[in-house]
N, C-alpha and C. Protein backbone atom coordinates (compact mmCIF):
# COMPACT_ATOMS: atom_id res chain seq x y z
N UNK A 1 -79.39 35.79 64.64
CA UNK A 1 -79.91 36.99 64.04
C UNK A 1 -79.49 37.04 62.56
N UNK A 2 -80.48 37.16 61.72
CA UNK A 2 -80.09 37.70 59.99
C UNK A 2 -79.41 38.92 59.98
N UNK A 3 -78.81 38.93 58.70
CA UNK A 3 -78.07 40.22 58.77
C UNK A 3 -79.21 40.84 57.40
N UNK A 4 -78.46 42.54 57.47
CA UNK A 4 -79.57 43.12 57.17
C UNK A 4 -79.92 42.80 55.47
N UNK A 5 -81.58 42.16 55.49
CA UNK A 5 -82.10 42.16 53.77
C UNK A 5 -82.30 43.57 53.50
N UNK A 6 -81.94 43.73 52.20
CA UNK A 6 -82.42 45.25 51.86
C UNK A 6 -84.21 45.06 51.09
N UNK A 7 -84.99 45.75 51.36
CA UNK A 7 -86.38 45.31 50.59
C UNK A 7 -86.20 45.88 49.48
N UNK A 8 -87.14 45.77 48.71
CA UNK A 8 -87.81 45.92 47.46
C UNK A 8 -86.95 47.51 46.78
N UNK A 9 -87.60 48.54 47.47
CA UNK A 9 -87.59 49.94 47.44
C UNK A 9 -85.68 50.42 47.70
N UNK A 10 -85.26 49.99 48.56
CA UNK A 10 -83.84 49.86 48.56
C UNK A 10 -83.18 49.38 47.71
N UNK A 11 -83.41 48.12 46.70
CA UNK A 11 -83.00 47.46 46.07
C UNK A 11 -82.96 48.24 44.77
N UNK A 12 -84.36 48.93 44.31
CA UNK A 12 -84.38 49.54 42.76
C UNK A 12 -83.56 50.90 43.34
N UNK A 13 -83.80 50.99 44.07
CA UNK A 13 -83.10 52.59 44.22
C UNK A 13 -81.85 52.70 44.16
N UNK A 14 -80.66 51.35 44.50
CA UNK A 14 -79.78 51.10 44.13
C UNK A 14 -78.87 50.84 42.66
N UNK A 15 -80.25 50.04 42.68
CA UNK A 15 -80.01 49.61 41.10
C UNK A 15 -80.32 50.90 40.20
N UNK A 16 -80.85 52.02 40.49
CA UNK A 16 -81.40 53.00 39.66
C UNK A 16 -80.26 54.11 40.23
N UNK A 17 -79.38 53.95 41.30
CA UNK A 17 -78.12 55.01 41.57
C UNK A 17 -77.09 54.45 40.54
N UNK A 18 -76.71 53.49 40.62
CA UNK A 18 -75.70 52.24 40.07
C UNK A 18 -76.06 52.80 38.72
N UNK A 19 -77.06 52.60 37.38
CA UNK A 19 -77.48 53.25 36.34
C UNK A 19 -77.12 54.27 36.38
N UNK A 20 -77.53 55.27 37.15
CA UNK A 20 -77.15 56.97 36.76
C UNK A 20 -75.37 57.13 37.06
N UNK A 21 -74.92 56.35 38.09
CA UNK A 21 -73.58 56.72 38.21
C UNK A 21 -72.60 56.18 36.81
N UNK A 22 -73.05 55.36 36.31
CA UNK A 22 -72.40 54.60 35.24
C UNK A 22 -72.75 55.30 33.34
N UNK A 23 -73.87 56.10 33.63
CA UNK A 23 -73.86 56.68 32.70
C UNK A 23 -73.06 58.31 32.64
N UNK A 24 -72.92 58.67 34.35
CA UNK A 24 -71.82 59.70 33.97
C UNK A 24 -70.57 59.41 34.02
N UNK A 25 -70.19 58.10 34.49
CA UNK A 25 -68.86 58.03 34.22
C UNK A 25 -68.88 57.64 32.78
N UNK A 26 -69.93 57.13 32.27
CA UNK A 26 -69.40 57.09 30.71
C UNK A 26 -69.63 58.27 29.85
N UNK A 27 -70.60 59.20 30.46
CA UNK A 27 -70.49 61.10 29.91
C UNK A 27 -68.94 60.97 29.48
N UNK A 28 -68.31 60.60 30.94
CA UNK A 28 -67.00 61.89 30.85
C UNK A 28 -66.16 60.79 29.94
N UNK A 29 -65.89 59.40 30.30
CA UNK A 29 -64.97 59.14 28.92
C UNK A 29 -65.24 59.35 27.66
N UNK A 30 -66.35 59.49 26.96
CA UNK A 30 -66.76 59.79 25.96
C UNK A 30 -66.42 61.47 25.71
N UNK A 31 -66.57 62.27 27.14
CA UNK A 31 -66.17 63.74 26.70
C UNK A 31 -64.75 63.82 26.41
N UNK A 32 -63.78 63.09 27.41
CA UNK A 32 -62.58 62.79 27.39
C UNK A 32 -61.93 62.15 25.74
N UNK A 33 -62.36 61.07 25.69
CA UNK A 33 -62.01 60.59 24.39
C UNK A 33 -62.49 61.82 23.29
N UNK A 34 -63.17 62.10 23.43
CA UNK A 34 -63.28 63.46 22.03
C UNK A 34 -62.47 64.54 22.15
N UNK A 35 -62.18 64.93 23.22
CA UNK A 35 -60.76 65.72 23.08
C UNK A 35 -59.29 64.90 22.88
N UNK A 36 -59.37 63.41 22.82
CA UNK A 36 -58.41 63.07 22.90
C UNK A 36 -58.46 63.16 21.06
N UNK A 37 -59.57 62.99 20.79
CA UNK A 37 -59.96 62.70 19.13
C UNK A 37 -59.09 64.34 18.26
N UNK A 38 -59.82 65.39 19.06
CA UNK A 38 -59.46 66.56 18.67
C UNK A 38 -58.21 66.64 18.55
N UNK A 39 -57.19 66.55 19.79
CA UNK A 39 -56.23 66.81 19.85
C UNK A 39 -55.50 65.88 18.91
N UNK A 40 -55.81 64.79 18.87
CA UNK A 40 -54.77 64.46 17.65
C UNK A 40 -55.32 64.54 16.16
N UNK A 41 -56.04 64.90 15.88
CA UNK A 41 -56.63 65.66 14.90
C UNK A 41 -55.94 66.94 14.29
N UNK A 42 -56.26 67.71 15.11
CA UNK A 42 -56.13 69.51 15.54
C UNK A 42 -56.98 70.45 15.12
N UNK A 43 -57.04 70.99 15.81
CA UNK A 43 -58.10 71.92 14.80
C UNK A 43 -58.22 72.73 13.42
N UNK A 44 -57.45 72.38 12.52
CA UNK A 44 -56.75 72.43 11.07
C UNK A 44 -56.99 71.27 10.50
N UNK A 45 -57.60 69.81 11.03
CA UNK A 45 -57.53 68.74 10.62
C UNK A 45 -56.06 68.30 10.17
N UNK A 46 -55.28 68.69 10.31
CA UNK A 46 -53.85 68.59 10.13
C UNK A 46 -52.73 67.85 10.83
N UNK A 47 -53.06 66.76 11.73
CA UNK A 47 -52.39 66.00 12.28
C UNK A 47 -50.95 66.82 12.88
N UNK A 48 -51.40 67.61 13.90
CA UNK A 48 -50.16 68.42 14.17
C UNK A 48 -48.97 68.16 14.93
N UNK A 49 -48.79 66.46 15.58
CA UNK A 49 -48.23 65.95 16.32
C UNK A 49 -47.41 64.88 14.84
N UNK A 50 -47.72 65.31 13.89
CA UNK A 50 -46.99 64.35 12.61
C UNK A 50 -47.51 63.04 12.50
N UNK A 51 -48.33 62.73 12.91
CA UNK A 51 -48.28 61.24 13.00
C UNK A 51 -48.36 60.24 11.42
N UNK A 52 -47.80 59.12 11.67
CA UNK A 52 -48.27 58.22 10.52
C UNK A 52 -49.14 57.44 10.18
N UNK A 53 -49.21 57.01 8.72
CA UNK A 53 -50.26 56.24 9.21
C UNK A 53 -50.86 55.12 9.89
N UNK A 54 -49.14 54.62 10.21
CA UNK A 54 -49.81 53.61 11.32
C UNK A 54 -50.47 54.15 12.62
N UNK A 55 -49.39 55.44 12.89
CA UNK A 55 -49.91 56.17 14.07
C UNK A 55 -51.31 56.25 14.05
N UNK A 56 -52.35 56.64 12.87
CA UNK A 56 -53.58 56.87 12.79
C UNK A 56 -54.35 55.33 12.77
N UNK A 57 -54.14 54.33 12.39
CA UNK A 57 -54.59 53.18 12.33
C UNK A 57 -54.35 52.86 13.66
N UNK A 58 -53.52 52.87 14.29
CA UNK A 58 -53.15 52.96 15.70
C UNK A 58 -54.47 53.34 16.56
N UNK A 59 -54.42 54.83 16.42
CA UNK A 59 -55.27 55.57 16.89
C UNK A 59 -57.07 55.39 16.86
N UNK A 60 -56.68 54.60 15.59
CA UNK A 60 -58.58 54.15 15.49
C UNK A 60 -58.64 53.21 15.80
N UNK A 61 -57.65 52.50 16.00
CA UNK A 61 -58.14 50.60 16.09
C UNK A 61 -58.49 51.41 18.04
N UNK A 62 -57.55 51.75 18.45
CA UNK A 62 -58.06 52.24 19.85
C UNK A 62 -59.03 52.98 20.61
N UNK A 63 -59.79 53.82 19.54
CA UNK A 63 -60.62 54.34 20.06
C UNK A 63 -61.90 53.92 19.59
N UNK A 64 -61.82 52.82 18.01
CA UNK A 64 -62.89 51.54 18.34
C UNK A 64 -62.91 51.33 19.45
N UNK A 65 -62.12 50.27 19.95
CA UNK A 65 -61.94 49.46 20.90
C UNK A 65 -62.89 50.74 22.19
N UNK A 66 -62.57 51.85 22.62
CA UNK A 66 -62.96 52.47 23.25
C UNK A 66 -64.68 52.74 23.46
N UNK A 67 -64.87 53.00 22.23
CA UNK A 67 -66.27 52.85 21.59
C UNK A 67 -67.34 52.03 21.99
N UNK A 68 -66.50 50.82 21.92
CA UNK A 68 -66.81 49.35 21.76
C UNK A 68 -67.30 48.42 23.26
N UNK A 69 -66.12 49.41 23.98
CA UNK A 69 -66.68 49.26 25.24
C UNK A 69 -67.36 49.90 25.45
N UNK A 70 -67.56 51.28 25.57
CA UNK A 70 -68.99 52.03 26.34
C UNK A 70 -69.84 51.02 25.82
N UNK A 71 -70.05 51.20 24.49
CA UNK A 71 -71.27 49.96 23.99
C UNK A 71 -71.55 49.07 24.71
N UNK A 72 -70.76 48.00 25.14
CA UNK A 72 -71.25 47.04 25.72
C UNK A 72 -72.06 47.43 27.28
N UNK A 73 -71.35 48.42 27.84
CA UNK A 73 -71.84 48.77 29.22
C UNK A 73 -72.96 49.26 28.83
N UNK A 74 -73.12 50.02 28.07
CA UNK A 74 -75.00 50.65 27.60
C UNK A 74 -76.05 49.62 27.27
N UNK A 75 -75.09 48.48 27.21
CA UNK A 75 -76.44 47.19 26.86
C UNK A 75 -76.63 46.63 28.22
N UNK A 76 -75.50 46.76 29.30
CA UNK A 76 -75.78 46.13 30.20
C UNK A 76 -76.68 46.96 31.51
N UNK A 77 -76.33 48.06 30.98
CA UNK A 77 -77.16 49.65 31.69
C UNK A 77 -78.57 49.10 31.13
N UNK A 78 -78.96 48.97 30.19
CA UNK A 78 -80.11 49.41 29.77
C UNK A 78 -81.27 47.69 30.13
N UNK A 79 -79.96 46.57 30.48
CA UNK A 79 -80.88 45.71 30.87
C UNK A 79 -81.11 45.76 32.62
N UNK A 80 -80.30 46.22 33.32
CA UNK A 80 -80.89 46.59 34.44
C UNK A 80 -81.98 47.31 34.09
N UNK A 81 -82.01 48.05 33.10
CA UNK A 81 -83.38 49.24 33.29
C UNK A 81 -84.50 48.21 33.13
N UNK A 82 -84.49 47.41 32.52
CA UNK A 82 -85.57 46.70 32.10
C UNK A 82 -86.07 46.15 33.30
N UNK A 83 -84.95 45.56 34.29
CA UNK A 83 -85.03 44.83 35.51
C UNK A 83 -85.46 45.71 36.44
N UNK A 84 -85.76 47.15 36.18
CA UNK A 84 -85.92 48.20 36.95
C UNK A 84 -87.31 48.49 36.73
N UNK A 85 -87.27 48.28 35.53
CA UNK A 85 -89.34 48.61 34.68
C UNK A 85 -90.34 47.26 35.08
N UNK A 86 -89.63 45.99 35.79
CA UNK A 86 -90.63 44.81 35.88
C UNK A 86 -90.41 45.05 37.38
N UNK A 87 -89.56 45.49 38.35
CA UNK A 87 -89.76 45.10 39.65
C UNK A 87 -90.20 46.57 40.34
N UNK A 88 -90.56 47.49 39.53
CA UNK A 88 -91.32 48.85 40.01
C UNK A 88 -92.71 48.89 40.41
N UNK A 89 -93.34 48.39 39.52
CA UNK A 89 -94.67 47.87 39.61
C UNK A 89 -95.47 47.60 41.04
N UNK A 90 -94.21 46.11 41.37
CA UNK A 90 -94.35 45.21 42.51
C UNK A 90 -94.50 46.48 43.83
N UNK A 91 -93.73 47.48 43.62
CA UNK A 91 -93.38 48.53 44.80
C UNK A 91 -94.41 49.54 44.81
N UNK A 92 -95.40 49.78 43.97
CA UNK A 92 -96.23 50.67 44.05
C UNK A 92 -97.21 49.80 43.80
N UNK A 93 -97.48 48.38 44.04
CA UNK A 93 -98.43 48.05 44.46
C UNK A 93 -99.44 47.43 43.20
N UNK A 94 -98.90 47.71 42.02
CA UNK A 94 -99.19 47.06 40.36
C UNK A 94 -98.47 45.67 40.14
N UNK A 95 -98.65 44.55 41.09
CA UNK A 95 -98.29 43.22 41.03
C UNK A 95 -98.49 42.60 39.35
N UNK A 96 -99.68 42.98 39.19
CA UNK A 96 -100.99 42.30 37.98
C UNK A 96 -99.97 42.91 36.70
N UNK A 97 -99.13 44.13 36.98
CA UNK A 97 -98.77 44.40 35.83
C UNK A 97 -97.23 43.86 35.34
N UNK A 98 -96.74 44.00 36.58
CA UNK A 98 -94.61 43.09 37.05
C UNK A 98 -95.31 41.59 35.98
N UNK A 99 -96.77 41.33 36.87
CA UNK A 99 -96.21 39.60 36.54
C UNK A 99 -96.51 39.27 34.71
N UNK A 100 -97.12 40.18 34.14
CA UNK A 100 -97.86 40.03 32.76
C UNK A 100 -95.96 40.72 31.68
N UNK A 101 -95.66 41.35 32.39
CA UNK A 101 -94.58 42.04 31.74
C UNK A 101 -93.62 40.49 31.45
């Protein structure tokens, strides 16, 4: 006995949960990191925790880096989508259009 294939319709619907779950977990680090931005900021722009300036060079080289990653996951989000826009077609029955894409 095979074990279970998932078809067509199972497959994007996955791939299209997988997308939406990955763009709110990157909502919230991105909401997260901006209060992390604020808070060492302050709302005075006044660095109210003292920091120096390495502390601040510190602070940006890291939240590049932070940046830098969502980025990359939004390129990799957005090529599933693509993989999501050529094998949709096939499921509603627009073959003529999956295979020209």
């Amino acid at each position: 006995m095979q074990p279970h294939r998932p078809g067509l319709e199972e497959i994007l619907a996955d791939l299209l949960e997988s997308v939406a779950l990955e763009q709110m977990a990157d909502a919230y680090l991105l909401n997260a990191l901006a209060d992390k931005i604020r808070a060492f900021i302050g709302p005075h722009l006044d660095f109210p925790g003292g920091a120096t300036t390495e502390d601040i060079v510190a602070f940006a080289t890291q939240t590049s880096a932070s940046l830098a990653s969502m980025a990359s996951r939004q390129t990799s989000l957005a090529d599933r989508m693509r993989i999501i826009e050529r094998l949709e077609p096939m499921l509603t029955g627009r073959q003529a259009e999956a295979v020209k894409a």
